[in-house]
PDB file of N, CA and C in Angstrom:
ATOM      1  N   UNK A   1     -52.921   7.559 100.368  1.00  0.00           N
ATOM      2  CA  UNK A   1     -53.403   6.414  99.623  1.00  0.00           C
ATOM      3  C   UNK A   1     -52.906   5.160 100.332  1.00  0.00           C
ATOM      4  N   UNK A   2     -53.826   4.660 100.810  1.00  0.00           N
ATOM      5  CA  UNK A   2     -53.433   3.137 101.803  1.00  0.00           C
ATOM      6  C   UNK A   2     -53.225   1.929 100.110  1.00  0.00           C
ATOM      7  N   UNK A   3     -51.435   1.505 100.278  1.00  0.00           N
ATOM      8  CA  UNK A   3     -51.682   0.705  99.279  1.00  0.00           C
ATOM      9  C   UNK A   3     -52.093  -0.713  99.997  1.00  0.00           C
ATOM     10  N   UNK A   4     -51.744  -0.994 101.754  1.00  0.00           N
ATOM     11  CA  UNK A   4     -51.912  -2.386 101.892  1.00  0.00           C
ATOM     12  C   UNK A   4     -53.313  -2.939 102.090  1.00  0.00           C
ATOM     13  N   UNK A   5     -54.300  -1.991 102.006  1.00  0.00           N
ATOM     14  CA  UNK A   5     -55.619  -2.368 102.081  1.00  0.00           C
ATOM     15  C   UNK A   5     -56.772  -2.345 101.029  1.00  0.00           C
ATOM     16  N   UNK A   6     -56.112  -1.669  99.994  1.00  0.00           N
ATOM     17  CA  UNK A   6     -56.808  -1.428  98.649  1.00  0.00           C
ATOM     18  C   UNK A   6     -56.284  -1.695  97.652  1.00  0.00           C
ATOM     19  N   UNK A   7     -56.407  -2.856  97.426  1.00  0.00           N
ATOM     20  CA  UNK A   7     -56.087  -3.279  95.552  1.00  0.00           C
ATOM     21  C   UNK A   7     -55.788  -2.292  94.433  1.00  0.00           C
ATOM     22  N   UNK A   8     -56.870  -1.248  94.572  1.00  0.00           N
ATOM     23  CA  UNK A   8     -57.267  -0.574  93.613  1.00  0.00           C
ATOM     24  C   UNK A   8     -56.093   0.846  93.691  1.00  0.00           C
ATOM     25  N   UNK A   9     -55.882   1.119  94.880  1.00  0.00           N
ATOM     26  CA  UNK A   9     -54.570   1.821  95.108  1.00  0.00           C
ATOM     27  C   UNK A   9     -53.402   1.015  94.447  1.00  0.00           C
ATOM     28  N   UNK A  10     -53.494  -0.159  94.809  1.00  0.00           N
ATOM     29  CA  UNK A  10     -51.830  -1.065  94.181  1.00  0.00           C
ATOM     30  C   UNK A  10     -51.812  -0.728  93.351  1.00  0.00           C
ATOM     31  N   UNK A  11     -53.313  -0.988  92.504  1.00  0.00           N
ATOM     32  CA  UNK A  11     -52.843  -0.824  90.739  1.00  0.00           C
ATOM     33  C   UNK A  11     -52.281   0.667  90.506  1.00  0.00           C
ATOM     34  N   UNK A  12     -53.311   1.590  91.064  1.00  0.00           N
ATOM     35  CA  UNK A  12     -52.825   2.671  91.062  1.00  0.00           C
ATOM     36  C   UNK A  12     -51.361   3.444  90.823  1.00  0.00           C
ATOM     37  N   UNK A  13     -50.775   2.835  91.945  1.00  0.00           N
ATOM     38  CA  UNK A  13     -49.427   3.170  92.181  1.00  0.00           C
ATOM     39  C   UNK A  13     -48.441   2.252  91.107  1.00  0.00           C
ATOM     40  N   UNK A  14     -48.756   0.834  91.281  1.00  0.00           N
ATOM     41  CA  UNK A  14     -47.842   0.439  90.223  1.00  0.00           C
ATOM     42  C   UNK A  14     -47.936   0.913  88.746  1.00  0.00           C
ATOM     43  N   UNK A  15     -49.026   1.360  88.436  1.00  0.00           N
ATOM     44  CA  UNK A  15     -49.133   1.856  86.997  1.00  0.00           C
ATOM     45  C   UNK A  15     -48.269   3.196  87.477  1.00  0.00           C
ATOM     46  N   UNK A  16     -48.254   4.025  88.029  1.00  0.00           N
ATOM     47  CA  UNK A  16     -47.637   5.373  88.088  1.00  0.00           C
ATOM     48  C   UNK A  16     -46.069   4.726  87.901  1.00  0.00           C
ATOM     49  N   UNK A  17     -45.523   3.932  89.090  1.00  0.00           N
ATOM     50  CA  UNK A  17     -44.134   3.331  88.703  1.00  0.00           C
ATOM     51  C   UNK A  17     -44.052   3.329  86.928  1.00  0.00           C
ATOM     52  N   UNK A  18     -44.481   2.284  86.923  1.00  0.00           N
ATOM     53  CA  UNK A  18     -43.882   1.505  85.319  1.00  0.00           C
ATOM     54  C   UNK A  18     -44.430   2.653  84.815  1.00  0.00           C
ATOM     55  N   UNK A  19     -44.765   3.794  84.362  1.00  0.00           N
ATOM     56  CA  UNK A  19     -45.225   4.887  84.109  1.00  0.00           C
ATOM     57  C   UNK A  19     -44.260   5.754  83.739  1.00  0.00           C
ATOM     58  N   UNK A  20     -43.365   5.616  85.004  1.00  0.00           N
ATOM     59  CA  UNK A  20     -42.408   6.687  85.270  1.00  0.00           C
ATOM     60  C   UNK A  20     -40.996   5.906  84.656  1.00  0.00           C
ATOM     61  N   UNK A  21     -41.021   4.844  85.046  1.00  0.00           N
ATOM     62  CA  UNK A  21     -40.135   4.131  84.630  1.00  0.00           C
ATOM     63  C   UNK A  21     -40.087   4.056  82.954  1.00  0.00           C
ATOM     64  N   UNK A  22     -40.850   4.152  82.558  1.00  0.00           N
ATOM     65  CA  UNK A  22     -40.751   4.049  81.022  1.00  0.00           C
ATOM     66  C   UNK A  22     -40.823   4.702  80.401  1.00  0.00           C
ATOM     67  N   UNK A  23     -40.498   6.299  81.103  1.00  0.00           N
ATOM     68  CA  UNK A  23     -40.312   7.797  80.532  1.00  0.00           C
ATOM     69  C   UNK A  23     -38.879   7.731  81.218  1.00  0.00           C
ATOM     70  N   UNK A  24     -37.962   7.047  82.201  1.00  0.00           N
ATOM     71  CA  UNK A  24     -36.644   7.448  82.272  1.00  0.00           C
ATOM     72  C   UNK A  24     -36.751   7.885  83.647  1.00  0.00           C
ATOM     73  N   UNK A  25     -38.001   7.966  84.502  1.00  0.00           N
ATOM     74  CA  UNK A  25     -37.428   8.563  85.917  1.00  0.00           C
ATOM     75  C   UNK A  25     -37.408   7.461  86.884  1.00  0.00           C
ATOM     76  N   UNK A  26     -36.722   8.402  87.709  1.00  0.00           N
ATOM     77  CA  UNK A  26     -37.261   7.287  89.309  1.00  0.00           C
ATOM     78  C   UNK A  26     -37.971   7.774  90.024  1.00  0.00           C
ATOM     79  N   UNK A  27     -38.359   7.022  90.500  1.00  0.00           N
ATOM     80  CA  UNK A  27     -39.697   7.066  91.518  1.00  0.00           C
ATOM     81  C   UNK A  27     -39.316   7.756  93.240  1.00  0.00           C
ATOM     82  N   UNK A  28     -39.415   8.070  93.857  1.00  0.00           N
ATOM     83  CA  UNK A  28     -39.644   8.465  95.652  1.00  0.00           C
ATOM     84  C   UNK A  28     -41.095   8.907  96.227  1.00  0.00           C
ATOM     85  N   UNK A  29     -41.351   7.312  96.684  1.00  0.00           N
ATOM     86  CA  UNK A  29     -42.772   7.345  96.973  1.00  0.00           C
ATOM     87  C   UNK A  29     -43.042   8.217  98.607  1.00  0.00           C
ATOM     88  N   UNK A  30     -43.852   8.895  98.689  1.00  0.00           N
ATOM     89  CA  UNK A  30     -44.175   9.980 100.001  1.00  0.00           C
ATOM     90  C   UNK A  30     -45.012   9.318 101.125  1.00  0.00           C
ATOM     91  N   UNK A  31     -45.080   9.432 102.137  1.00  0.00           N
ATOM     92  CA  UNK A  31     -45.335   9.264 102.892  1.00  0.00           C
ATOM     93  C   UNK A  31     -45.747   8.072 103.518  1.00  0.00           C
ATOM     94  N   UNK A  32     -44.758   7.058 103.293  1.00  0.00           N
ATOM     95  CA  UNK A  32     -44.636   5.920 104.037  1.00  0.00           C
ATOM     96  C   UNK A  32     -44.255   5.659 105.609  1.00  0.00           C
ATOM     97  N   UNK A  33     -45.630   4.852 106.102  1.00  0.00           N
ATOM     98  CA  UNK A  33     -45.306   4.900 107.305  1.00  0.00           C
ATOM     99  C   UNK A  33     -45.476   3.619 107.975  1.00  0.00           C
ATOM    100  N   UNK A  34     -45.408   2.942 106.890  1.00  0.00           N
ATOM    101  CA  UNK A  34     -45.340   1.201 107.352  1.00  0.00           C
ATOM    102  C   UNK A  34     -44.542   0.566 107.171  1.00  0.00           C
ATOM    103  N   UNK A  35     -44.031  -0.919 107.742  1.00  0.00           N
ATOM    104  CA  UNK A  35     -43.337  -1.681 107.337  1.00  0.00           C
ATOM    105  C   UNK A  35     -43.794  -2.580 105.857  1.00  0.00           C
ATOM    106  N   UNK A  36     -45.180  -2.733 106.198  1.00  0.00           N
ATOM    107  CA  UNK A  36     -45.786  -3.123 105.179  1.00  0.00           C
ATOM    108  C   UNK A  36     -45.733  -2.232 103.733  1.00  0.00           C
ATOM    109  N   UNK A  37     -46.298  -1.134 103.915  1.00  0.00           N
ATOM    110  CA  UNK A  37     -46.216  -0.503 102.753  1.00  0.00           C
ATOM    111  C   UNK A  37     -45.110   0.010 102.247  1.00  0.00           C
ATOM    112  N   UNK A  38     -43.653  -0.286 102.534  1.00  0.00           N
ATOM    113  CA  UNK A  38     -42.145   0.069 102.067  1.00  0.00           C
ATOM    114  C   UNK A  38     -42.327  -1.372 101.501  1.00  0.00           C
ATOM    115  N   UNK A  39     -42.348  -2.933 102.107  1.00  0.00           N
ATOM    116  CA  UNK A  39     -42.217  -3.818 101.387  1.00  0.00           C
ATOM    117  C   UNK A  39     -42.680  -3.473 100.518  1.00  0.00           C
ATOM    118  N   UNK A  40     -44.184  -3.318 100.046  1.00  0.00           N
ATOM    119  CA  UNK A  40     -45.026  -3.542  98.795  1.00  0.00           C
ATOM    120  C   UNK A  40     -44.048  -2.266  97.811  1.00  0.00           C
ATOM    121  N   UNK A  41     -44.478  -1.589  97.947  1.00  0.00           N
ATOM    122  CA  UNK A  41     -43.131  -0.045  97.108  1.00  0.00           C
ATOM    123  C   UNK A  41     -41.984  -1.056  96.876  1.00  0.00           C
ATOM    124  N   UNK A  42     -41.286  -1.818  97.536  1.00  0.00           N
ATOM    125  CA  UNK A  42     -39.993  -2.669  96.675  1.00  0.00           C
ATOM    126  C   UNK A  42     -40.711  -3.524  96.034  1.00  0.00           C
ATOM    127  N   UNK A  43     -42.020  -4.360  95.841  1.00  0.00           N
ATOM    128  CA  UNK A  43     -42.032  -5.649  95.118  1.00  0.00           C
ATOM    129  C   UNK A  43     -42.661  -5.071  94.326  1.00  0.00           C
ATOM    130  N   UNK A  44     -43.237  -3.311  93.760  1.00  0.00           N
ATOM    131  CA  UNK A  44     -43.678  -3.024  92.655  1.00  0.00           C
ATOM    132  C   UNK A  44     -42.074  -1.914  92.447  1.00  0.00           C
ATOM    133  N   UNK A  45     -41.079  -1.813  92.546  1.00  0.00           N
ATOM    134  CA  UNK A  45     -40.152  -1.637  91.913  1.00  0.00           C
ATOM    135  C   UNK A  45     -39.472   0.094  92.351  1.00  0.00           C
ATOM    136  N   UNK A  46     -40.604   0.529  93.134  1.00  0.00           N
ATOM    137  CA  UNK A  46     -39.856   1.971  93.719  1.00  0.00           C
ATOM    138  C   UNK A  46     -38.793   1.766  93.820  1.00  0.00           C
ATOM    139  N   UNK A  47     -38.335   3.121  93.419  1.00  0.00           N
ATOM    140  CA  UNK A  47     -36.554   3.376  93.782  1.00  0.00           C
ATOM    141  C   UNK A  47     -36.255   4.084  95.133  1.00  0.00           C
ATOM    142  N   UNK A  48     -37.231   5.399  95.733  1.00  0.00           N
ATOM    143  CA  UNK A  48     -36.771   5.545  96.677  1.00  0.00           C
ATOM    144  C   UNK A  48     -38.176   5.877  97.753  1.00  0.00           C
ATOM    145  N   UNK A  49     -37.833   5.795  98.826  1.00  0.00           N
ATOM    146  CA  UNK A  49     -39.176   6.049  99.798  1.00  0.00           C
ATOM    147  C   UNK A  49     -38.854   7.113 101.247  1.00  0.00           C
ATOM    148  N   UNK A  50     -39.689   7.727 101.410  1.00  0.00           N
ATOM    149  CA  UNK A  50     -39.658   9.034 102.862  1.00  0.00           C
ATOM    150  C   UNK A  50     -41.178   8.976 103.553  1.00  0.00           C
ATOM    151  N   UNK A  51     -40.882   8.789 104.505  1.00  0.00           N
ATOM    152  CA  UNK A  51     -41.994   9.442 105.391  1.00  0.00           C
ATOM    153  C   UNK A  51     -42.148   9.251 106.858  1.00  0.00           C
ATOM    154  N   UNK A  52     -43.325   9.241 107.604  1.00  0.00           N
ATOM    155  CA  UNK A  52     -42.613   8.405 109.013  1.00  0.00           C
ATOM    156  C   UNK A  52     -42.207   7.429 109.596  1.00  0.00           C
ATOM    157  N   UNK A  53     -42.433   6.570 108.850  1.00  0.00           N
ATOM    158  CA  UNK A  53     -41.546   5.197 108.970  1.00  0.00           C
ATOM    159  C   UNK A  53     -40.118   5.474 108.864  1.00  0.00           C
ATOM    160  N   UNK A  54     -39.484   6.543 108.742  1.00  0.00           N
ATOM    161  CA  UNK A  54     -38.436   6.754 109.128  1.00  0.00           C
ATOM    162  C   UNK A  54     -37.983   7.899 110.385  1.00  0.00           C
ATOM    163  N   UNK A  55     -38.670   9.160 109.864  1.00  0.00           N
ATOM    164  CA  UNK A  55     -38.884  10.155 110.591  1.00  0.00           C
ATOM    165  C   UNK A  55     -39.598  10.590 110.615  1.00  0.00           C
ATOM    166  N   UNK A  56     -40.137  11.767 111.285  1.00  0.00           N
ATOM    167  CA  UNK A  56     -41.280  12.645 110.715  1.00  0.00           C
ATOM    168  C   UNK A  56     -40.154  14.234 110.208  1.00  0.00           C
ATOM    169  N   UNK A  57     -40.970  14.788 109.909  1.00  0.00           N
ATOM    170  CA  UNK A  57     -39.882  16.307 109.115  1.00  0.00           C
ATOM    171  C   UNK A  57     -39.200  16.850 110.384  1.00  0.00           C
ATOM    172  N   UNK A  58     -38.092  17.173 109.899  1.00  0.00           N
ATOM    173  CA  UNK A  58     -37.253  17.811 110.945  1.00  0.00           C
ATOM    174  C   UNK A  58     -36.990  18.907 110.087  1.00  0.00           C
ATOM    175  N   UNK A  59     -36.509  20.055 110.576  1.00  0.00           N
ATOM    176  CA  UNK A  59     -35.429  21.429 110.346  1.00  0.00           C
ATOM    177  C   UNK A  59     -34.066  20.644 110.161  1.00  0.00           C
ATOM    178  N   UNK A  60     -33.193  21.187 109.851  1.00  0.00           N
ATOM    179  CA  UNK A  60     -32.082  20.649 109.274  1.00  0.00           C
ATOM    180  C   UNK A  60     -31.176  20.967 110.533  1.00  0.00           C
ATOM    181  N   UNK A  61     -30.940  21.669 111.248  1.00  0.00           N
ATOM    182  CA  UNK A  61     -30.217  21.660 112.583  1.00  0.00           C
ATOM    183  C   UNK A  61     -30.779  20.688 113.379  1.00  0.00           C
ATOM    184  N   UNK A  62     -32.266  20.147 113.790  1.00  0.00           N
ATOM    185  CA  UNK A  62     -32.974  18.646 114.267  1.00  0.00           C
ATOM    186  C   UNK A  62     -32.399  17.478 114.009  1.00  0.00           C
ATOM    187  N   UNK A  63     -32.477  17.258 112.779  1.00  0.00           N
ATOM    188  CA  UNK A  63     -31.913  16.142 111.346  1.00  0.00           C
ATOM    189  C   UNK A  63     -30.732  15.793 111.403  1.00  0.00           C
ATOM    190  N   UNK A  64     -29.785  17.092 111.998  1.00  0.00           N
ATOM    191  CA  UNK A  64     -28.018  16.190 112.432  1.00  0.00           C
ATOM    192  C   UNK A  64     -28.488  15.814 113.560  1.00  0.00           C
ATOM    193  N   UNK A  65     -28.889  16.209 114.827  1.00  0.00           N
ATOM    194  CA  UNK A  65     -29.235  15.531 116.058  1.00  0.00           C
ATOM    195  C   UNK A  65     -29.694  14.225 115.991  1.00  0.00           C
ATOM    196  N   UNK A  66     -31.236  14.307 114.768  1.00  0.00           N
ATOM    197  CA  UNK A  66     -31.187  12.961 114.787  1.00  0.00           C
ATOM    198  C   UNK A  66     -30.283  11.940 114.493  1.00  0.00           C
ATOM    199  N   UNK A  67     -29.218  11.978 113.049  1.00  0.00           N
ATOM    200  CA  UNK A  67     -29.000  11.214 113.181  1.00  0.00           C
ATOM    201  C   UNK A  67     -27.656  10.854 113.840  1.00  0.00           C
ATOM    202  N   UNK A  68     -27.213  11.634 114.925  1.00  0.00           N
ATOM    203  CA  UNK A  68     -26.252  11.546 115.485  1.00  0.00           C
ATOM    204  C   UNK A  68     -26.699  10.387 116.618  1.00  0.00           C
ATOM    205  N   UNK A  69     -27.886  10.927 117.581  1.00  0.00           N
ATOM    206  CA  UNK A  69     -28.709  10.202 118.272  1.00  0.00           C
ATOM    207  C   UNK A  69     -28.709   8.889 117.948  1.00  0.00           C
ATOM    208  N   UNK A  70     -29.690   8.410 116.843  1.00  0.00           N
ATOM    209  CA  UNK A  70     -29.925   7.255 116.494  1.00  0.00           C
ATOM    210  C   UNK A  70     -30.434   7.105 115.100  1.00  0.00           C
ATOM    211  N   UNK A  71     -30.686   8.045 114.009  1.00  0.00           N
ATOM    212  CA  UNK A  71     -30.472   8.125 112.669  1.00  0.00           C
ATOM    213  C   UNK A  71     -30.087   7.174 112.167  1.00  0.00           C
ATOM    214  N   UNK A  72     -28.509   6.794 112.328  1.00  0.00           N
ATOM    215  CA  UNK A  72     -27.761   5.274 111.315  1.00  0.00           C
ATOM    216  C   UNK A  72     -27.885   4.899 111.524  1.00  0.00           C
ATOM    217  N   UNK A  73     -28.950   4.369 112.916  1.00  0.00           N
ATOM    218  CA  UNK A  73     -28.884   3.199 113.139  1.00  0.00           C
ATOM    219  C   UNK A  73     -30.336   2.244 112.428  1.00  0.00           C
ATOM    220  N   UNK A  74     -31.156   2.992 112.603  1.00  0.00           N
ATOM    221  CA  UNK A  74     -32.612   3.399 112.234  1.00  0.00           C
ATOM    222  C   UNK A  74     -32.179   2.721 110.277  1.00  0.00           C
ATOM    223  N   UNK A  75     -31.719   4.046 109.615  1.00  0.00           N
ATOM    224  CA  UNK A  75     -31.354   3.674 108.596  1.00  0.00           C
ATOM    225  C   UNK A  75     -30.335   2.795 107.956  1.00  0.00           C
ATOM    226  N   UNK A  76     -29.207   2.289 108.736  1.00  0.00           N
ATOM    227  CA  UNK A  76     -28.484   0.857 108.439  1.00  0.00           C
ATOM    228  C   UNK A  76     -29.326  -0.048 108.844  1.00  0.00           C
ATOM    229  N   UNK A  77     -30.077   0.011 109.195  1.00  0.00           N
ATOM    230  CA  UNK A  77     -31.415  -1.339 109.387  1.00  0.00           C
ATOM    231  C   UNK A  77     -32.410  -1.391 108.389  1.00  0.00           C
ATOM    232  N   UNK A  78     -32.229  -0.143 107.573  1.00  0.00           N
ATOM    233  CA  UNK A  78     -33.472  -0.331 106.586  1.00  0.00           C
ATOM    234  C   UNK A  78     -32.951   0.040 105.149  1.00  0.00           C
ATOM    235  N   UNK A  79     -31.104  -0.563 105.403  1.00  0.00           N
ATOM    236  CA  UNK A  79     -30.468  -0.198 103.760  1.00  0.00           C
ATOM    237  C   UNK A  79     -31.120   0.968 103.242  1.00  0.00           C
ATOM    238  N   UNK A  80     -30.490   1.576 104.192  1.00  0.00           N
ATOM    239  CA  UNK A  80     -30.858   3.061 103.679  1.00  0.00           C
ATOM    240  C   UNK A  80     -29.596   4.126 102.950  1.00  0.00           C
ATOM    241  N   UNK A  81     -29.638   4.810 102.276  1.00  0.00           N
ATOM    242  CA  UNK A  81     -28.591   5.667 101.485  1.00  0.00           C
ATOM    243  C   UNK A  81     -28.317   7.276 102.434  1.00  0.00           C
ATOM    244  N   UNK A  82     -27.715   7.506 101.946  1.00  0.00           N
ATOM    245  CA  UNK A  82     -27.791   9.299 102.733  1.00  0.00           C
ATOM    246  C   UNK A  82     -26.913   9.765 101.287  1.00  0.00           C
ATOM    247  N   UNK A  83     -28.177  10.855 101.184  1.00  0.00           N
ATOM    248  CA  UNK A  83     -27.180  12.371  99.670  1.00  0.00           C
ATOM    249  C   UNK A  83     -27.179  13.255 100.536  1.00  0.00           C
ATOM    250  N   UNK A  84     -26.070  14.073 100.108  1.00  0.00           N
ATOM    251  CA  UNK A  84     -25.477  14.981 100.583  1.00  0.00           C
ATOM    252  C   UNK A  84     -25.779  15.491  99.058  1.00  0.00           C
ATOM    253  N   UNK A  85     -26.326  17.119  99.226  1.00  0.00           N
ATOM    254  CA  UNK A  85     -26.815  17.866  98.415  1.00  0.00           C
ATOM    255  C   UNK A  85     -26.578  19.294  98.910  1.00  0.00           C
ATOM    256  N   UNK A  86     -25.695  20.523  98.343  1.00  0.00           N
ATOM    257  CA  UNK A  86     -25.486  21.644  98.947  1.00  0.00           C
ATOM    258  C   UNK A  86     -25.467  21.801 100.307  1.00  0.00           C
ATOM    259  N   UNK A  87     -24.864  20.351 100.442  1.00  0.00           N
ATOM    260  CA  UNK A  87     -24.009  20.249 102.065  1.00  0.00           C
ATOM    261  C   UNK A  87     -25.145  20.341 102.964  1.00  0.00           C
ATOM    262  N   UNK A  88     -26.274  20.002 102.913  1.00  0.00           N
ATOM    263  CA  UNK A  88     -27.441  19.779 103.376  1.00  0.00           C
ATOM    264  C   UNK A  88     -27.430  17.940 103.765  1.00  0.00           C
ATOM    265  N   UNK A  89     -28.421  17.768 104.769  1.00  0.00           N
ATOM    266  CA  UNK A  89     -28.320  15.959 104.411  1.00  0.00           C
ATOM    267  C   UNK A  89     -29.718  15.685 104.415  1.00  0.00           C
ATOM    268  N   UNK A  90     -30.137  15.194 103.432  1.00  0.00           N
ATOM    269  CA  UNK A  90     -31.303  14.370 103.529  1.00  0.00           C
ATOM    270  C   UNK A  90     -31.317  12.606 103.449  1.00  0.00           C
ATOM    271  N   UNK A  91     -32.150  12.178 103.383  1.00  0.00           N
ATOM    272  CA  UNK A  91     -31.636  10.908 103.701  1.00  0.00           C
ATOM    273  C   UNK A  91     -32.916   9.812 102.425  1.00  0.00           C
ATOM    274  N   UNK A  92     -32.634   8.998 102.137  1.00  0.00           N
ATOM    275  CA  UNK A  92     -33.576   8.259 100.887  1.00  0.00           C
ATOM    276  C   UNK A  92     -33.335   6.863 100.977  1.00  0.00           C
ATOM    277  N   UNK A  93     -34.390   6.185 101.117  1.00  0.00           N
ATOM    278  CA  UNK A  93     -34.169   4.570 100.833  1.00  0.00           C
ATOM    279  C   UNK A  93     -34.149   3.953  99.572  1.00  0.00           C
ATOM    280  N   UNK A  94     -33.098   3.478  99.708  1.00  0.00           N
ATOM    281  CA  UNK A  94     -32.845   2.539  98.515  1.00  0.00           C
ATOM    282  C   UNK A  94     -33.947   0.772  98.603  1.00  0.00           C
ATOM    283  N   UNK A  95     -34.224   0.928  97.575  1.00  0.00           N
ATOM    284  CA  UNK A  95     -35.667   0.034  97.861  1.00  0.00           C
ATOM    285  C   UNK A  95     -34.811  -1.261  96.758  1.00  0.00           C
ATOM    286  N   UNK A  96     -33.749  -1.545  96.083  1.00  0.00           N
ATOM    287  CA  UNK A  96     -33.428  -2.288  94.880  1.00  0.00           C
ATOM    288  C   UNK A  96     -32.796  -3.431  96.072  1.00  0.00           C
TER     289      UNK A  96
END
């Protein structure tokens, strides 16, 4: 769903936010691969965002390489968070 070229997607998505938001969840919008479309996801209120605008999918033995490589750096540029979950790492942007 292209939100920066279709209105009708914005609404889309922001109704799903405040949607979700007003049942108690948070949001992690999929497959972002713009600079543009992570802004718009923060000025309608997403909480978290993944896709290739950061990486594309790695295996989890890949995923330490990356971010040993250049990972933090990538993500301290884009106030990014890292969970640690059953000692696994995935990684989530904080969009607030």
């Amino acid at each position: 769903m292209d939100l920066t070229t279709n209105k009708n997607n914005e609404v889309i998505v922001r109704s799903t936010i405040d949607l979700a938001h007003n049942l108690g969840y948070q949001v992690i919008a999929e497959g972002v691969e713009t600079t543009e479309a992570l802004n718009l996801l923060k000025k309608l209120s997403c909480d978290c965002a993944q896709g290739y605008f950061f990486t594309p999918p790695l295996p989890a033995e890949k995923f330490e390489f990356w971010l040993q490589d250049n990972g933090w750096e990538i993500l301290s540029n884009a106030d990014s968070l890292t969970h640690f979950h059953n000692n696994m790492s995935a990684t989530k942007r904080d969009l607030n």
